[in-house]
Protein backbone atom coordinates (compact mmCIF):
# COMPACT_ATOMS: atom_id res chain seq x y z
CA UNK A 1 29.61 0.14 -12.62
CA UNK A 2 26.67 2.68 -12.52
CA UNK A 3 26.50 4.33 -9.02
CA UNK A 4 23.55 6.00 -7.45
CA UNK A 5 23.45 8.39 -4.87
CA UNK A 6 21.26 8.17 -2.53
CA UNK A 7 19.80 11.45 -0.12
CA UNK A 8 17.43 11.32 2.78
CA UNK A 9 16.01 13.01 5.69
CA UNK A 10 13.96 10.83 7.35
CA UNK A 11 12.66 7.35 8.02
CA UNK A 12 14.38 6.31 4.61
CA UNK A 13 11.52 3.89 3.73
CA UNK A 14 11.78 4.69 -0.05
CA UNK A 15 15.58 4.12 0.51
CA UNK A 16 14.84 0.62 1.82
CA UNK A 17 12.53 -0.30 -0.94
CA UNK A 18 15.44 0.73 -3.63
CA UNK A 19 18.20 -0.97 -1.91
CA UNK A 20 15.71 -4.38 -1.07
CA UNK A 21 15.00 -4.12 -5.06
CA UNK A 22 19.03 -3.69 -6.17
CA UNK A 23 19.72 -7.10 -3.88
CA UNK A 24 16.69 -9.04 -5.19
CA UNK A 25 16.89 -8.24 -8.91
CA UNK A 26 20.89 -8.55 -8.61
CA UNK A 27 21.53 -5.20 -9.84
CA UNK A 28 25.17 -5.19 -9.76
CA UNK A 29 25.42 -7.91 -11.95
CA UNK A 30 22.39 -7.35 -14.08
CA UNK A 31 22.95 -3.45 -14.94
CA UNK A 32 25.45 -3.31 -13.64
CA UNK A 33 24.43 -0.79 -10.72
CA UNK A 34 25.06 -0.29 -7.03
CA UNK A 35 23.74 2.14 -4.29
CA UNK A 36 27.33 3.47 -3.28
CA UNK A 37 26.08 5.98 -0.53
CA UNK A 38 23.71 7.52 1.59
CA UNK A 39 24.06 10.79 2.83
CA UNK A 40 21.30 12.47 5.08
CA UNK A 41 21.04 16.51 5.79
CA UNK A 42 20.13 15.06 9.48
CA UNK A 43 21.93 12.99 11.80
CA UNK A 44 20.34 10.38 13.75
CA UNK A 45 17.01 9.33 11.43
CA UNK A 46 15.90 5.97 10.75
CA UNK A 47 17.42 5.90 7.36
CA UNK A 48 20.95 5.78 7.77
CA UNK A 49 19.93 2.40 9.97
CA UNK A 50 18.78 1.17 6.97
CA UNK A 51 22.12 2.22 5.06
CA UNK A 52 24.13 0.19 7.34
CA UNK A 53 21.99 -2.78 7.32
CA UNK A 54 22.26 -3.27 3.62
CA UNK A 55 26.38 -2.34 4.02
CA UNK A 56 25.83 1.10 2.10
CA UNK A 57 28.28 3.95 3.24
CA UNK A 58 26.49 6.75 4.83
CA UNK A 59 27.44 9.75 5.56
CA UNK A 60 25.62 13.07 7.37
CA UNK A 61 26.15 16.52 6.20
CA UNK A 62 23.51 18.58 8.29
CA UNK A 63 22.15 21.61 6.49
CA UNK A 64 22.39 23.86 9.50
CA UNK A 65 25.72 23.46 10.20
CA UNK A 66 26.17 25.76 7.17
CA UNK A 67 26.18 29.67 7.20
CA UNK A 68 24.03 29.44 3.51
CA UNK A 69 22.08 26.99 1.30
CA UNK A 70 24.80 27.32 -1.22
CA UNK A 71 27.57 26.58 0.89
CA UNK A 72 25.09 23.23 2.12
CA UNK A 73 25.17 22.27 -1.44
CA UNK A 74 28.62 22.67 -2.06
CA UNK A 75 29.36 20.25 0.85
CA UNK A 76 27.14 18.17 -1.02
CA UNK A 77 28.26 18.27 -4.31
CA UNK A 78 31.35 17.63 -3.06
CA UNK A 79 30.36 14.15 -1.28
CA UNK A 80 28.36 13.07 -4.18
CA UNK A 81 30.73 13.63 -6.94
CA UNK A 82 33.51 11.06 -4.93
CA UNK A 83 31.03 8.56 -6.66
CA UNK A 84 30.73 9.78 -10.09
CA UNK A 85 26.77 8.97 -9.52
CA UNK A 86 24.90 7.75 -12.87
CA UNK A 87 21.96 9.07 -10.71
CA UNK A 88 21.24 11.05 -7.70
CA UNK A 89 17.77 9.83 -6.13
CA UNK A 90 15.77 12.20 -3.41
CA UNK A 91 14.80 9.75 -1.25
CA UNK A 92 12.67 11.65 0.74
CA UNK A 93 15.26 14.43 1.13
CA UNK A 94 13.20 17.61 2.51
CA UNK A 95 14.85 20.54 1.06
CA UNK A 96 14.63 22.46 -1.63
CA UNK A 97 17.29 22.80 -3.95
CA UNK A 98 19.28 25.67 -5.93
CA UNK A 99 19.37 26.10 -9.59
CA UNK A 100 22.90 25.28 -9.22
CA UNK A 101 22.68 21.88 -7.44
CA UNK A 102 19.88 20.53 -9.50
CA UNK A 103 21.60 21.98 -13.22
CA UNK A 104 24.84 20.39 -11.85
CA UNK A 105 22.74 16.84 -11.74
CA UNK A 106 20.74 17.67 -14.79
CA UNK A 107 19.14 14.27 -16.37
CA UNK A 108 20.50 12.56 -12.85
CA UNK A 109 18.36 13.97 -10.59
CA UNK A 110 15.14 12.14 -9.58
CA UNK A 111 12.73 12.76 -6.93
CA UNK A 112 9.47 10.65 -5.43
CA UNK A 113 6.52 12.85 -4.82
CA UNK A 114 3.61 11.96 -2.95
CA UNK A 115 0.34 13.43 -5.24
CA UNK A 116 -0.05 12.51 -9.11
CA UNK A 117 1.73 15.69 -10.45
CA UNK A 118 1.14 18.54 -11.21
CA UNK A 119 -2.02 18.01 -8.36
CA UNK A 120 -0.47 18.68 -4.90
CA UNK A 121 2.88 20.44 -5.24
CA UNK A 122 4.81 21.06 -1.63
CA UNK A 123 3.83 19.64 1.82
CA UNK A 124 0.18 17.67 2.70
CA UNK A 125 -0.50 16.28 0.05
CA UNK A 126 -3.01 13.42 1.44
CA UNK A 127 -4.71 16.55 2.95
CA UNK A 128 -4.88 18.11 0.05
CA UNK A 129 -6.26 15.46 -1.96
CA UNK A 130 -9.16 14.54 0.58
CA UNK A 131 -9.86 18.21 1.27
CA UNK A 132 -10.59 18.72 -2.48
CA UNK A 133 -12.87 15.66 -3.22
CA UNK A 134 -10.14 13.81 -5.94
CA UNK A 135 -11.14 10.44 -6.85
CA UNK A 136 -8.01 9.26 -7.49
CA UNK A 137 -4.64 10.00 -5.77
CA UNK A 138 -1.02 8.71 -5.75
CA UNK A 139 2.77 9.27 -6.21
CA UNK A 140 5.24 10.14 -9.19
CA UNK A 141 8.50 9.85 -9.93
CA UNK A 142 9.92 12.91 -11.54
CA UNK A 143 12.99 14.40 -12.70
CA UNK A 144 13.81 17.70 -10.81
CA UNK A 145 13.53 20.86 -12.10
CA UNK A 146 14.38 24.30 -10.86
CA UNK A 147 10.37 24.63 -9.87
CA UNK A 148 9.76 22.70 -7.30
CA UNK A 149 7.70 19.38 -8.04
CA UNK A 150 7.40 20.66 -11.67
CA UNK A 151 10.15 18.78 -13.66
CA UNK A 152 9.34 15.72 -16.31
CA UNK A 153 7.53 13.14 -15.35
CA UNK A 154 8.92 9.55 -15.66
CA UNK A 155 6.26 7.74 -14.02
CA UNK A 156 3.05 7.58 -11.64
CA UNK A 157 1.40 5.23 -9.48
CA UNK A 158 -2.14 5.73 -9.24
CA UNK A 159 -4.90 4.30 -5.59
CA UNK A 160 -8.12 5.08 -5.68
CA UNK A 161 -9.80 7.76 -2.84
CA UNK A 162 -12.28 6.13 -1.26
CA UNK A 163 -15.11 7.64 0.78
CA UNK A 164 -14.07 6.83 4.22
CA UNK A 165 -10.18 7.58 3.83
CA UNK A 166 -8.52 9.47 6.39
CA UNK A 167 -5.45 11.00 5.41
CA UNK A 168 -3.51 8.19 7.41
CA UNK A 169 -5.07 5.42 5.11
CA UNK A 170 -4.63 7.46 2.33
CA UNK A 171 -0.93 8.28 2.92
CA UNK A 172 0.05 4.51 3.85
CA UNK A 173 -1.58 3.02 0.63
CA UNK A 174 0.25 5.71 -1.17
CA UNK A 175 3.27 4.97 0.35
CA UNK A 176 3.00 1.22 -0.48
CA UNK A 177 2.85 2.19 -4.44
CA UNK A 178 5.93 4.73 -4.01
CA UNK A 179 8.04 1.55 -2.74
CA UNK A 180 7.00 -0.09 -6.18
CA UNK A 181 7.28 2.53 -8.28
CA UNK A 182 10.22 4.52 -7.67
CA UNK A 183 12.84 1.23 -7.99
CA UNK A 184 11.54 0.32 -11.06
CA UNK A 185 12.15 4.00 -12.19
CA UNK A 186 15.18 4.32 -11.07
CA UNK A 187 16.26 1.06 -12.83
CA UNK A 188 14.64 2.54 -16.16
CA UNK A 189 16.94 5.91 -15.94
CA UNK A 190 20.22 3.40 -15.09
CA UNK A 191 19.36 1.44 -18.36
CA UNK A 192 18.72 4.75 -20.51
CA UNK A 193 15.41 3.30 -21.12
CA UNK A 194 14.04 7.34 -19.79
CA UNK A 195 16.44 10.10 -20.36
CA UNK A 196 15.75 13.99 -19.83
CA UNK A 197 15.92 15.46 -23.48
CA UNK A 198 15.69 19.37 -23.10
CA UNK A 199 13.18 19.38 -20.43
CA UNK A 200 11.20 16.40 -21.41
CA UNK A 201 11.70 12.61 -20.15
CA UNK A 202 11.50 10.32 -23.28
CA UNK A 203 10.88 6.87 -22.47
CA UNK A 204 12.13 3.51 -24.67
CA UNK A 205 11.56 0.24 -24.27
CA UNK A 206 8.94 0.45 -21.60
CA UNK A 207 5.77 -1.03 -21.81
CA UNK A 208 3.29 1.73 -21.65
CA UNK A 209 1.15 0.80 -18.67
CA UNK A 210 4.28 0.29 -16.93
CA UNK A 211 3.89 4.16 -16.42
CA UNK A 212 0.75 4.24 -14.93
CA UNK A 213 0.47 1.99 -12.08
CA UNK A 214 -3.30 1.41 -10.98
CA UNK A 215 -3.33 -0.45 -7.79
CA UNK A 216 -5.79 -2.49 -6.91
């Protein structure tokens, strides 16, 4: 069995999307695959709700309850590796990591980001995009580097801007492609059909447009 770990920090809606796709494309039986835990650097968010409602172990481990990053990550490391994880996914999980934790996961790590990289690194993206007249905008699926939002791109989803977005509009149709995109991807790294090859993701056995979603 191939378990994935997933972290969060928030409203887990990208957590839902993954664990609604596992149950309806039988995952466990068809990879065979499971999401074997949740664990959140904050207590109390809508995502761990989510956790328990699909039967998923979760667990907190809150960041500032630690004296350093590194001793954060160790705490981690340390509930993540119980599952020998196939992959870790950040599932919207809002910190930035050390060299150490993300060499440690190295070809396992993956990480949704809301902008078609390497447009948009870091926080606002939506603002971002509208602010500098883009006519196209979006998500990807990456695997993580030490630079932040830099690592090798797996795949994007790609929405049109269009002239009377707001950056609420423009963030909830992005979100929308994000819950199809970064199941599928994470199914693709489970399969070895995209594996990190020193620094670059080489894909096999996907259909090409597969990796650029245009919505419509």
């Amino acid at each position: 069995m191939n378990n994935i770990v997933c972290l969060i920090s928030g409203r887990g809606s990208n957590l839902e999307a993954i664990l609604r796709a596992a149950r309806d494309e039988r995952w466990e039986s068809a990879l065979p695959a499971r999401i074997a835990a949740v664990v959140s650097n904050r207590a109390g968010v809508p995502g761990l709700a989510i956790a328990r409602e699909f039967c998923v172990p979760a667990q907190v481990i809150e960041h500032g309850q630690f004296a350093s990053r590194e001793a954060f990550e160790a705490a981690l490391i340390e509930a993540i590796d119980v599952h020998a994880p196939a992959a870790v996914v950040l599932a919207g999980f809002m910190r930035v990591l050390t060299p150490h934790f993300v060499e440690h996961y190295e070809g396992r790590l993956i990480n949704i980001h809301p902008s078609l990289l390497p447009m948009f690194p870091g926080l606002a993206t939506h603002r971002k995009a509208l602010a500098a007249g883009v006519r196209v905008h979006g998500a990807t699926v990456h695997f993580v580097s030490n630079d932040v939002d830099a690592g090798a791109i797996i795949a994007q989803a790609v929405v049109p801007v269009r002239p009377d977005d707001t950056e609420e509009a423009l963030a909830a149709r992005v979100l929308a492609q994000e819950h199809r995109l970064l199941p599928r991807c994470v199914r693709w790294v489970i399969e070895g059909r995209v594996r990190l090859v020193r620094g670059r993701a080489v894909v096999e056995g996907v259909d090409p447009a597969e990796l650029a979603l245009f919505a419509r």
